[in-house]
PDB file of N, CA and C in Angstrom:
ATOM      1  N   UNK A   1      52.746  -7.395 -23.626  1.00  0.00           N
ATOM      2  CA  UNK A   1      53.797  -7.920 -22.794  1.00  0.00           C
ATOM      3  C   UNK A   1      53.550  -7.472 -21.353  1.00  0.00           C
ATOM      4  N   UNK A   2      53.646  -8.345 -20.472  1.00  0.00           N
ATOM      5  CA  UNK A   2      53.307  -8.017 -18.872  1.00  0.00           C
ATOM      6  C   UNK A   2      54.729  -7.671 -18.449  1.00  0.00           C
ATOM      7  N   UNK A   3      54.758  -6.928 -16.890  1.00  0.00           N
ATOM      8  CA  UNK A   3      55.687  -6.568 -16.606  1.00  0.00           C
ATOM      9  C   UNK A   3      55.694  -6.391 -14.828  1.00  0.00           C
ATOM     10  N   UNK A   4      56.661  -6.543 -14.397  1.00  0.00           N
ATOM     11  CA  UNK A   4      56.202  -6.819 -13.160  1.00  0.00           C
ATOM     12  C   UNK A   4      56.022  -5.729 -12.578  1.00  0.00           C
ATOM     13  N   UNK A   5      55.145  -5.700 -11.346  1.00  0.00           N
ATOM     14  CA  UNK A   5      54.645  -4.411 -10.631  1.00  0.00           C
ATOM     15  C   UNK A   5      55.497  -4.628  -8.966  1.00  0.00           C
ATOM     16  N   UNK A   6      56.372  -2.895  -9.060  1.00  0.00           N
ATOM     17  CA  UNK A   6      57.200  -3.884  -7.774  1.00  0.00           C
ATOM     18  C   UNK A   6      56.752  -3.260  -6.261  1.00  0.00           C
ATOM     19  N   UNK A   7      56.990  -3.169  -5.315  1.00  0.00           N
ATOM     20  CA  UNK A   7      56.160  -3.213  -3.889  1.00  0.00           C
ATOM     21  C   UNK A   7      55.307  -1.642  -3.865  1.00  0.00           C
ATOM     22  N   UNK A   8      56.438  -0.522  -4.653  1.00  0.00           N
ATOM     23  CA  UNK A   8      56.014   0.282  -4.380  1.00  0.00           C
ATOM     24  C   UNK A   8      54.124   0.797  -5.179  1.00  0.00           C
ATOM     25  N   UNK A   9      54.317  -0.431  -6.782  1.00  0.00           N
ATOM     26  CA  UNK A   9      53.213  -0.392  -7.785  1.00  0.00           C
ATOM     27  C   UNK A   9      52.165  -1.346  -6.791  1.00  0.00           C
ATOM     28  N   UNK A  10      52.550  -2.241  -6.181  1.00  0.00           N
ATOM     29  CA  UNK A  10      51.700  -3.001  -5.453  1.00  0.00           C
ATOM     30  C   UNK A  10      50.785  -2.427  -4.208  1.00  0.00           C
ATOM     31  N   UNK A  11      51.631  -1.583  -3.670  1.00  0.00           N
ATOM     32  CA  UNK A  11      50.721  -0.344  -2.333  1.00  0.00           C
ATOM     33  C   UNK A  11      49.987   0.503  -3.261  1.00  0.00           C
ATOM     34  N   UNK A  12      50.188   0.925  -4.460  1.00  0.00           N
ATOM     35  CA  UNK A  12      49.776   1.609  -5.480  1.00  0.00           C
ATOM     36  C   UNK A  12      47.988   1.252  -5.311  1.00  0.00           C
ATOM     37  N   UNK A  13      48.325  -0.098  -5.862  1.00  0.00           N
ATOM     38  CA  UNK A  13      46.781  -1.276  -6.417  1.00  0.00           C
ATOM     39  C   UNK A  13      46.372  -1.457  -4.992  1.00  0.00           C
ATOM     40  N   UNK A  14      46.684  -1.164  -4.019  1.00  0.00           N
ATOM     41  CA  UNK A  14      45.819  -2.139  -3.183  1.00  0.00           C
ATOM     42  C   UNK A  14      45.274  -0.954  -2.423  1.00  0.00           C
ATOM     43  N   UNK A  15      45.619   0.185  -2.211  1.00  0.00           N
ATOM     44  CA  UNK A  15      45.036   1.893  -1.898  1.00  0.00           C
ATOM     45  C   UNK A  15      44.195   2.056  -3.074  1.00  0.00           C
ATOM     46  N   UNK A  16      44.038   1.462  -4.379  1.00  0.00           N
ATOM     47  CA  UNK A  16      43.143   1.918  -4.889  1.00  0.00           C
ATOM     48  C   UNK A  16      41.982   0.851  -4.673  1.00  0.00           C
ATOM     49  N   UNK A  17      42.209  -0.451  -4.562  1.00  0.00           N
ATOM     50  CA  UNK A  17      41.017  -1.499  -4.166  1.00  0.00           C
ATOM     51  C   UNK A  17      40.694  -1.145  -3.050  1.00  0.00           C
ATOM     52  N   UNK A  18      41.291  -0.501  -2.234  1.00  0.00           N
ATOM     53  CA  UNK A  18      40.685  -0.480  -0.214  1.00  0.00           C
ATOM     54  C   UNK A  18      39.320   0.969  -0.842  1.00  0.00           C
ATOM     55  N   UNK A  19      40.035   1.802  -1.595  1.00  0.00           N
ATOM     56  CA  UNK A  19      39.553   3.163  -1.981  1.00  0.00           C
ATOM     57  C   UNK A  19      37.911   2.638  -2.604  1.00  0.00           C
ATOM     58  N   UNK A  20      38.342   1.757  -3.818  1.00  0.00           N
ATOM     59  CA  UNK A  20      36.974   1.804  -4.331  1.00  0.00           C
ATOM     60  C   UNK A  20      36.297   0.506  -3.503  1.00  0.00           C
ATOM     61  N   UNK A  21      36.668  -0.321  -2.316  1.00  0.00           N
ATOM     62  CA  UNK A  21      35.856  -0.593  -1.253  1.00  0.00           C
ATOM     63  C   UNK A  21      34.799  -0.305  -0.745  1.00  0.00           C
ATOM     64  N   UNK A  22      35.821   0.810  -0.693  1.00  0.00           N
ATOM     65  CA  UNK A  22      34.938   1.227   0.706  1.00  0.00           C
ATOM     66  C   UNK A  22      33.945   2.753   0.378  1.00  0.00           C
ATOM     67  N   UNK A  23      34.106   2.879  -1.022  1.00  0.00           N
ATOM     68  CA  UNK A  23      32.979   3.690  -1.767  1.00  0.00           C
ATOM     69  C   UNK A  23      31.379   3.118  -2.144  1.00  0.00           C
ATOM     70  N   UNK A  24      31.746   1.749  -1.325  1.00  0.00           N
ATOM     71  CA  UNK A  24      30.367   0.930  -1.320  1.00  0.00           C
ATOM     72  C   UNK A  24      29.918   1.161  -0.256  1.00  0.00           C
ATOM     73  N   UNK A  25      30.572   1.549   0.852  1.00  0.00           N
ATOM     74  CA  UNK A  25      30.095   1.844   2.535  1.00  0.00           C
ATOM     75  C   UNK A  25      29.819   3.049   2.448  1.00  0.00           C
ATOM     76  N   UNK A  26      30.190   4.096   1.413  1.00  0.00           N
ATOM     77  CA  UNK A  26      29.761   5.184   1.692  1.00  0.00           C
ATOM     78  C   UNK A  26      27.815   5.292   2.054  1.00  0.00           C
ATOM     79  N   UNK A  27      27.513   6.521   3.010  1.00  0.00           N
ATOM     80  CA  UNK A  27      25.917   6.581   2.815  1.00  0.00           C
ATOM     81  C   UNK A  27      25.597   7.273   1.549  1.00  0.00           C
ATOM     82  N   UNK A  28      24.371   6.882   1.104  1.00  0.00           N
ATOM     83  CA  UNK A  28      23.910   7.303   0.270  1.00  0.00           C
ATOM     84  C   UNK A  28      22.592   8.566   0.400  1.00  0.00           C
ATOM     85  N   UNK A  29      22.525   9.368  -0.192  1.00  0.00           N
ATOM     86  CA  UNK A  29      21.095  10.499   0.232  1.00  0.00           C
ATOM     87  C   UNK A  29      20.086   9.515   0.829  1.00  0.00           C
ATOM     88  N   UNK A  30      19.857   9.463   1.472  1.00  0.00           N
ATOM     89  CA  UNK A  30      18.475   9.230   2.627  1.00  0.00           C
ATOM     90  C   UNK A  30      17.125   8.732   1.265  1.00  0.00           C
ATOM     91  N   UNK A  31      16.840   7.611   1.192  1.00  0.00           N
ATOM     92  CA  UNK A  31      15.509   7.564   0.670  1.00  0.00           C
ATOM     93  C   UNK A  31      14.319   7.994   1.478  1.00  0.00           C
ATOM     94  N   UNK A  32      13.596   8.488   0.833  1.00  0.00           N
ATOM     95  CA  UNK A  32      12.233   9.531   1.911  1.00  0.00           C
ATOM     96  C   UNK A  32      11.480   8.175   2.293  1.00  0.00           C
ATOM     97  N   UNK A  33      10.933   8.057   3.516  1.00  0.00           N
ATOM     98  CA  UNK A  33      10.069   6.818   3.846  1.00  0.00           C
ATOM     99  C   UNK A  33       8.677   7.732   4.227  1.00  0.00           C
ATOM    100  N   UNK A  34       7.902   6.712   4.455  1.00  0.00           N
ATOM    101  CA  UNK A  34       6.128   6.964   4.638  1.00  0.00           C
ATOM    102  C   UNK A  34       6.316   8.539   5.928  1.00  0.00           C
ATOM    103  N   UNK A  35       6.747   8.117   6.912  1.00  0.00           N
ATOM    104  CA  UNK A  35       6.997   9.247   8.109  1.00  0.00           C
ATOM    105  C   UNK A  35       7.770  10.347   7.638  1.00  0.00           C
ATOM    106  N   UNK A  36       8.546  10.603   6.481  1.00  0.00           N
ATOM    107  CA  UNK A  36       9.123  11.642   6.304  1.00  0.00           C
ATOM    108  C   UNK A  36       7.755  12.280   5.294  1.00  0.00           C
ATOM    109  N   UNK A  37       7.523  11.464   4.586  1.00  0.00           N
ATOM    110  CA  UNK A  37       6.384  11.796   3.162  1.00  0.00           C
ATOM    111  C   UNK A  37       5.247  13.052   3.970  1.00  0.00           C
ATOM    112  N   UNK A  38       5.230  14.120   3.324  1.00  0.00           N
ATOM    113  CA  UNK A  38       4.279  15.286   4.129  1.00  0.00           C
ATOM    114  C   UNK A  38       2.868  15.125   3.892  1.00  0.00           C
ATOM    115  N   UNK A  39       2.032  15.207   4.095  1.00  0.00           N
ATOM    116  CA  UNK A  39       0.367  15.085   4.168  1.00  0.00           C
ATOM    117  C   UNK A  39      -0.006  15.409   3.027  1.00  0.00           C
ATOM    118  N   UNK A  40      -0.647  14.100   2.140  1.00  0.00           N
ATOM    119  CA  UNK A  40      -1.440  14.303   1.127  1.00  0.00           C
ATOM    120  C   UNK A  40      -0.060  14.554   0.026  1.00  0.00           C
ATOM    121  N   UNK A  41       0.668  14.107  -0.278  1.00  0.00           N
ATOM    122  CA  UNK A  41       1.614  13.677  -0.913  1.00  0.00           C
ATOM    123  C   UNK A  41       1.283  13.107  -2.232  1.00  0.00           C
ATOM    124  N   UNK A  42       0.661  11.646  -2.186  1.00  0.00           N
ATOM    125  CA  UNK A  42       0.310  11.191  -2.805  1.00  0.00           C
ATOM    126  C   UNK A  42      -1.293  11.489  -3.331  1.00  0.00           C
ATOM    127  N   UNK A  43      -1.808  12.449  -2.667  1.00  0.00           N
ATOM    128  CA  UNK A  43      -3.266  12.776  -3.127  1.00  0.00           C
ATOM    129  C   UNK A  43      -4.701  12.408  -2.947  1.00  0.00           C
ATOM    130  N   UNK A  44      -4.080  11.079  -1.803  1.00  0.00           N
ATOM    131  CA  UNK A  44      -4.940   9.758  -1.133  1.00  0.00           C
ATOM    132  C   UNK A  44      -6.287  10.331  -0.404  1.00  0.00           C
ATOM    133  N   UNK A  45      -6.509  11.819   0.046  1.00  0.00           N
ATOM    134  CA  UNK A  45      -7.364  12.454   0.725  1.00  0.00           C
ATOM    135  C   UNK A  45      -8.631  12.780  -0.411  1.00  0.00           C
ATOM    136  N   UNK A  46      -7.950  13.079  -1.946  1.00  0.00           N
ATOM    137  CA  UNK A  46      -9.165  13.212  -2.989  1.00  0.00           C
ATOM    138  C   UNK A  46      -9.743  11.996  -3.185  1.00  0.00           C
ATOM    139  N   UNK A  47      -9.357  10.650  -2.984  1.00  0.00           N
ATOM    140  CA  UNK A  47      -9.668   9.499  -3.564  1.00  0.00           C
ATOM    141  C   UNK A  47     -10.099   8.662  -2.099  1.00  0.00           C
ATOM    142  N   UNK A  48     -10.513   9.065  -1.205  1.00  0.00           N
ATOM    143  CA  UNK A  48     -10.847   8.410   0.076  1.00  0.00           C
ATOM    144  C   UNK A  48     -12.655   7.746  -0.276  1.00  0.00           C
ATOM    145  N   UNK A  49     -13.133   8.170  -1.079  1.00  0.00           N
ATOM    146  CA  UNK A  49     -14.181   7.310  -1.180  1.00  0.00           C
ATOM    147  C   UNK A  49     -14.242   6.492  -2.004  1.00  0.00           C
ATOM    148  N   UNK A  50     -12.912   5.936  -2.512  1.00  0.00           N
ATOM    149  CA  UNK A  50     -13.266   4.923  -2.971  1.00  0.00           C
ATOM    150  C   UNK A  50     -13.269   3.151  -1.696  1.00  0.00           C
ATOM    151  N   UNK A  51     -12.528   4.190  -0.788  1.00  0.00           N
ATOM    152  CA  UNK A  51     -12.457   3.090   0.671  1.00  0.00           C
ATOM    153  C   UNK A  51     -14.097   2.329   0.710  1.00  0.00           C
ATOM    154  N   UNK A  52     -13.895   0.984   0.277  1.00  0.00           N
ATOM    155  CA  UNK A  52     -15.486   0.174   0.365  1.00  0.00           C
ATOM    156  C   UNK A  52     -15.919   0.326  -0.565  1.00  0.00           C
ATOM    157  N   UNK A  53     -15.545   0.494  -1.947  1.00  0.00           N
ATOM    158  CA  UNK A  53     -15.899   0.175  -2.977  1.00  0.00           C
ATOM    159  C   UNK A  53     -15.011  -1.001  -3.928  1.00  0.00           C
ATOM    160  N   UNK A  54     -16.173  -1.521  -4.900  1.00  0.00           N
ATOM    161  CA  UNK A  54     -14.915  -2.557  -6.092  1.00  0.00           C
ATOM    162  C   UNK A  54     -14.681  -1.623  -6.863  1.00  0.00           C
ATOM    163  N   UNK A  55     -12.772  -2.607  -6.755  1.00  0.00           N
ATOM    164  CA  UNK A  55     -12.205  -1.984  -7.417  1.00  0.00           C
ATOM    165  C   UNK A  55     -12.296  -2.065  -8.887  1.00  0.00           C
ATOM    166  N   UNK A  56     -13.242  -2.747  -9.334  1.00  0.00           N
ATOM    167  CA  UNK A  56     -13.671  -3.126 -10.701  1.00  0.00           C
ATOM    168  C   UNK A  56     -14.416  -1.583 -11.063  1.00  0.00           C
ATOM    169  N   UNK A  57     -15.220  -0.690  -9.951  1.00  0.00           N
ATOM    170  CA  UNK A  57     -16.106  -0.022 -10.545  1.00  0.00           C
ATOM    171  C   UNK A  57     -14.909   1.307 -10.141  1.00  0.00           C
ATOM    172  N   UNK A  58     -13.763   1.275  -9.409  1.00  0.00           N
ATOM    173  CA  UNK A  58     -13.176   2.546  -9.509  1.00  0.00           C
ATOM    174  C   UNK A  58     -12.432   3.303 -10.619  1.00  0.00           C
ATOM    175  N   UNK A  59     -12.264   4.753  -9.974  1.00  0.00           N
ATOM    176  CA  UNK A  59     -12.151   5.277 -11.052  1.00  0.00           C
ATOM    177  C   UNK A  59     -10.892   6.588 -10.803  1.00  0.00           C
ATOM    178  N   UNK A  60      -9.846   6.260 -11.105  1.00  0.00           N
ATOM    179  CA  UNK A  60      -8.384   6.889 -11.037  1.00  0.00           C
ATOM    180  C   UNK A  60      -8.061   7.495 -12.220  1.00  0.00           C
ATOM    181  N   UNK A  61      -7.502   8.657 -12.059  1.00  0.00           N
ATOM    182  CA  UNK A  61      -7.133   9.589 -12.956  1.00  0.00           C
ATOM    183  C   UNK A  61      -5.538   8.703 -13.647  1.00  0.00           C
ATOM    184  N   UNK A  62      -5.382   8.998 -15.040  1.00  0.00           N
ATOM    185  CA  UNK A  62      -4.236   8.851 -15.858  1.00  0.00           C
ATOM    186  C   UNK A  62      -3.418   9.417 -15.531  1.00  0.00           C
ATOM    187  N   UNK A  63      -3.520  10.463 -14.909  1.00  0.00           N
ATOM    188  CA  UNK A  63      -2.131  10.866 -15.016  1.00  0.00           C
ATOM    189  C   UNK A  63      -1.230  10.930 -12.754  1.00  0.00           C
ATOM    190  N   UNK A  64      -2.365  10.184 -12.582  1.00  0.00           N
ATOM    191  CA  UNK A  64      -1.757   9.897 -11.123  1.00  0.00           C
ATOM    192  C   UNK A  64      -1.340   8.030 -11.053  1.00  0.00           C
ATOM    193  N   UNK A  65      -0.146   8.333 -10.369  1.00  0.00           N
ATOM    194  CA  UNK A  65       0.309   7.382 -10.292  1.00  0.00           C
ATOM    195  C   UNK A  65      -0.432   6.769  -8.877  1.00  0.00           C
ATOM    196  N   UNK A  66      -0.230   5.410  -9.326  1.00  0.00           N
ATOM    197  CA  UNK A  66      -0.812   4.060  -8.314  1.00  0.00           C
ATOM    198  C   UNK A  66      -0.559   2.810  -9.012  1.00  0.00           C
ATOM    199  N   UNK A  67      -0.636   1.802  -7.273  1.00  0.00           N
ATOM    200  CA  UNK A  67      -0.581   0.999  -8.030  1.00  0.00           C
ATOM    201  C   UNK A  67      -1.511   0.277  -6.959  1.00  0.00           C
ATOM    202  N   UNK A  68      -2.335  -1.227  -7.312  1.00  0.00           N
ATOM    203  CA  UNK A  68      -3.227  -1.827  -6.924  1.00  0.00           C
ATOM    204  C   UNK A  68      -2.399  -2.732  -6.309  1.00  0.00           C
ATOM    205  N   UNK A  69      -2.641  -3.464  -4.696  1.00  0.00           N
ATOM    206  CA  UNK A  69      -1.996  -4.088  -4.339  1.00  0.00           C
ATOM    207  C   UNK A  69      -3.289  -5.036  -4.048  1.00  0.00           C
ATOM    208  N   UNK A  70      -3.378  -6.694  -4.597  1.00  0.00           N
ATOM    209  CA  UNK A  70      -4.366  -7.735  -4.119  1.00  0.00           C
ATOM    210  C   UNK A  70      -3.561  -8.541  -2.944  1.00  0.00           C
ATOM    211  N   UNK A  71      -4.472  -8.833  -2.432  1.00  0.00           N
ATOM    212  CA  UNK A  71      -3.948 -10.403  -1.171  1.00  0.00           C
ATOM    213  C   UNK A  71      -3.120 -11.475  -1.850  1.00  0.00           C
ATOM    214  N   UNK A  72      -1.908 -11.308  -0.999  1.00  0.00           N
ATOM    215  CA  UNK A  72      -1.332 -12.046  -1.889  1.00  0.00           C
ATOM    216  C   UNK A  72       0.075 -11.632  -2.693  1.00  0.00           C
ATOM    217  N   UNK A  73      -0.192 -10.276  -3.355  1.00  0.00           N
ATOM    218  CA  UNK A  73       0.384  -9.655  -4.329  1.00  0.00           C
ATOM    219  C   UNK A  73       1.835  -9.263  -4.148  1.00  0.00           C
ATOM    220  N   UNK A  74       2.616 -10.057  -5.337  1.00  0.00           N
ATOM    221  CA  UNK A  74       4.664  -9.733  -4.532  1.00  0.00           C
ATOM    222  C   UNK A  74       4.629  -8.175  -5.138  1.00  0.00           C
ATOM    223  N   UNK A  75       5.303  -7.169  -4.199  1.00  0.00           N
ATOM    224  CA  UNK A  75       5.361  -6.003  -4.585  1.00  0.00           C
ATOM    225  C   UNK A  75       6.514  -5.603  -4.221  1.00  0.00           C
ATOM    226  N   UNK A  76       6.904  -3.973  -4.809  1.00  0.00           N
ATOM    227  CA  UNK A  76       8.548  -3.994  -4.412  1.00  0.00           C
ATOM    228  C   UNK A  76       8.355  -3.315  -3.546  1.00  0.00           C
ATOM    229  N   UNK A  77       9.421  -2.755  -2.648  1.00  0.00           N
ATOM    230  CA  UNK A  77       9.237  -1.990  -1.091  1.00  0.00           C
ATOM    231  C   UNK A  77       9.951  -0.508  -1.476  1.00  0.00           C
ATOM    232  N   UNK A  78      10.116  -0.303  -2.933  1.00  0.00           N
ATOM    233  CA  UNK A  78      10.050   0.632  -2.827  1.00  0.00           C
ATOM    234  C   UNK A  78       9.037   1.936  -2.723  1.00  0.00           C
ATOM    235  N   UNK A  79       9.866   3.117  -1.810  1.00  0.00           N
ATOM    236  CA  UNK A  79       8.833   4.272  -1.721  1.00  0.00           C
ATOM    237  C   UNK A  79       8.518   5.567  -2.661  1.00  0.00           C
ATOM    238  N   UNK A  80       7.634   5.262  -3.174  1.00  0.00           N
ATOM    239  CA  UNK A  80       7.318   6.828  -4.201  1.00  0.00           C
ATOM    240  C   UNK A  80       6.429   7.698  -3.743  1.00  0.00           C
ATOM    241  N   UNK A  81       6.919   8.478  -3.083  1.00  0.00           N
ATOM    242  CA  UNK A  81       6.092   9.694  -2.249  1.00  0.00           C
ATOM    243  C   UNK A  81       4.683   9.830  -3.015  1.00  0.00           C
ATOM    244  N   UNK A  82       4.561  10.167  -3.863  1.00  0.00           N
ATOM    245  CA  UNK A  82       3.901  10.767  -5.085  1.00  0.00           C
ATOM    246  C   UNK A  82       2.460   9.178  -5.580  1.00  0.00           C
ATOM    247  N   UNK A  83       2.935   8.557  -4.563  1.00  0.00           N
ATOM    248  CA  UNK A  83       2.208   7.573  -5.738  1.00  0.00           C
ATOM    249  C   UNK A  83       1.259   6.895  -4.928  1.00  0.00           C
ATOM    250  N   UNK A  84      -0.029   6.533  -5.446  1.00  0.00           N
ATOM    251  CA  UNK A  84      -1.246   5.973  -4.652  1.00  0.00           C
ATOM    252  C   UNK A  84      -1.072   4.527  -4.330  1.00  0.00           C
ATOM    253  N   UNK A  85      -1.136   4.242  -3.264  1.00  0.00           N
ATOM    254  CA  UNK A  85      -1.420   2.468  -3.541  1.00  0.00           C
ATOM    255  C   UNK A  85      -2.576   2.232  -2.694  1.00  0.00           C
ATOM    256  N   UNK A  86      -3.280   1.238  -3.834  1.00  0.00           N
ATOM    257  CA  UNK A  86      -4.951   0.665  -3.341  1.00  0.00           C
ATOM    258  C   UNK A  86      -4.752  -0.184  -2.750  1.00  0.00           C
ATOM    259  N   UNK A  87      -5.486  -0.546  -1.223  1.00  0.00           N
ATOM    260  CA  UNK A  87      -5.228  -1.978  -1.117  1.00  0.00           C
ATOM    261  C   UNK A  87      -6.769  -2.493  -1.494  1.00  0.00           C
ATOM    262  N   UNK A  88      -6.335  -3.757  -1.830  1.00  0.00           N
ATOM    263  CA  UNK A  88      -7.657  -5.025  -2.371  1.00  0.00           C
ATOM    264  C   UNK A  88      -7.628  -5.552  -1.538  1.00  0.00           C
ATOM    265  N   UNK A  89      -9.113  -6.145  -0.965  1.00  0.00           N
ATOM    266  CA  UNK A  89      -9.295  -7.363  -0.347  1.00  0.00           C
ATOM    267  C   UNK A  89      -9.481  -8.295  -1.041  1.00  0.00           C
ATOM    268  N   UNK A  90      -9.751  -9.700  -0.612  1.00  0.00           N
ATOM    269  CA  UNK A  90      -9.915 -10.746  -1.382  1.00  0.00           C
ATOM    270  C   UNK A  90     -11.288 -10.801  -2.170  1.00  0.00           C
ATOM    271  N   UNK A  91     -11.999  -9.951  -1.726  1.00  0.00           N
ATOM    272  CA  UNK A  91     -13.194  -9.972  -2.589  1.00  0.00           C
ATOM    273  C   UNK A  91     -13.773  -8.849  -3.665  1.00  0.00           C
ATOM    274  N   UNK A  92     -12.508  -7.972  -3.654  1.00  0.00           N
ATOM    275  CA  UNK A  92     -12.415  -7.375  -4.457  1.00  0.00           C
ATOM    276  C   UNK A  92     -12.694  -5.649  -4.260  1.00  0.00           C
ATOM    277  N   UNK A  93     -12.820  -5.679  -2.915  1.00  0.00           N
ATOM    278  CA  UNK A  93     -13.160  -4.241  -2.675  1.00  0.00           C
ATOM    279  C   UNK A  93     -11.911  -3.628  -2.045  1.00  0.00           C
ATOM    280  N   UNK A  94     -11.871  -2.039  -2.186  1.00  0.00           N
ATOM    281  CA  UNK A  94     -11.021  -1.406  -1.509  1.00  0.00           C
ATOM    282  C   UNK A  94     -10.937  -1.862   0.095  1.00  0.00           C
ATOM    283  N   UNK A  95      -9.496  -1.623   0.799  1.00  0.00           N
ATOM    284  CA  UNK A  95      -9.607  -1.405   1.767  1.00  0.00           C
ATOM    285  C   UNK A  95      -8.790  -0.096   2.572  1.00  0.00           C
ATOM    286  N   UNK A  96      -7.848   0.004   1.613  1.00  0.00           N
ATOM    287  CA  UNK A  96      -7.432   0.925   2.680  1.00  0.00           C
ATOM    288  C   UNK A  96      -6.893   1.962   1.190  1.00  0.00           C
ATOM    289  N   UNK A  97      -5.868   3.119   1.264  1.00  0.00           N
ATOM    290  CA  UNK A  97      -5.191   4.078   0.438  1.00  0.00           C
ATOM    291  C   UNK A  97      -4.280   4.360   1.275  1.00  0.00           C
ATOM    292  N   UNK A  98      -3.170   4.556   0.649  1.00  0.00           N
ATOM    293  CA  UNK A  98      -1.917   4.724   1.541  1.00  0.00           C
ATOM    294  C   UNK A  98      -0.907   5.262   0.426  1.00  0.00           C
ATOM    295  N   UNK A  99      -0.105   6.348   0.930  1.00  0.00           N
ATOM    296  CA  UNK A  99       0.755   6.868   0.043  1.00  0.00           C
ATOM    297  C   UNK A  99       2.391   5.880   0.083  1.00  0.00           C
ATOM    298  N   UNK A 100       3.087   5.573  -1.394  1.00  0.00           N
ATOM    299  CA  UNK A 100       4.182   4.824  -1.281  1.00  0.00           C
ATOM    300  C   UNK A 100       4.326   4.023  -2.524  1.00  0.00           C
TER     301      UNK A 100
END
């Protein structure tokens, strides 16, 4: 059975909708970006020779994270300090290492 809600239940509901509003505007902890990320983070300084090689013949450890980015390739923008990304050229060789 419903029942009516009277002005004072109504300021009630609408302090709690403004409330959980505006808990969407709150900031959130800072995601770390590339310029905050500290040197060698991702580990990109052990794996620098693979810069100019195919990536067919490289050779990355299991238990480090990466991921291969080709020309072309939809990727997400998120940042993982910790994590290698290869870039590919179109012909299949490394070009660059970059932590993210």
């Amino acid at each position: 059975m419903w029942r009516a809600i009277g002005a004072a239940g109504m300021r009630g509901v609408v302090i709690c909708a403004l409330a959980l509003a505006l808990t969407g505007c709150m900031p959130t902890k800072d995601a770390p970006n590339e310029a905050q990320a500290g040197p060698g983070t991702c580990s990109k300084a052990e794996f620098a020779s693979l810069v100019g090689t195919p990536i067919n013949s490289a050779e990355l450890l299991l238990t480090q994270t990466y991921r291969v980015i080709f020309p072309d390739s939809v990727v997400t923008t998120d940042f993982i300090e910790d994590r290698l990304e290869v870039i590919v050229d179109a012909n299949g060789i490394v070009t660059e290492l970059r932590c993210g």
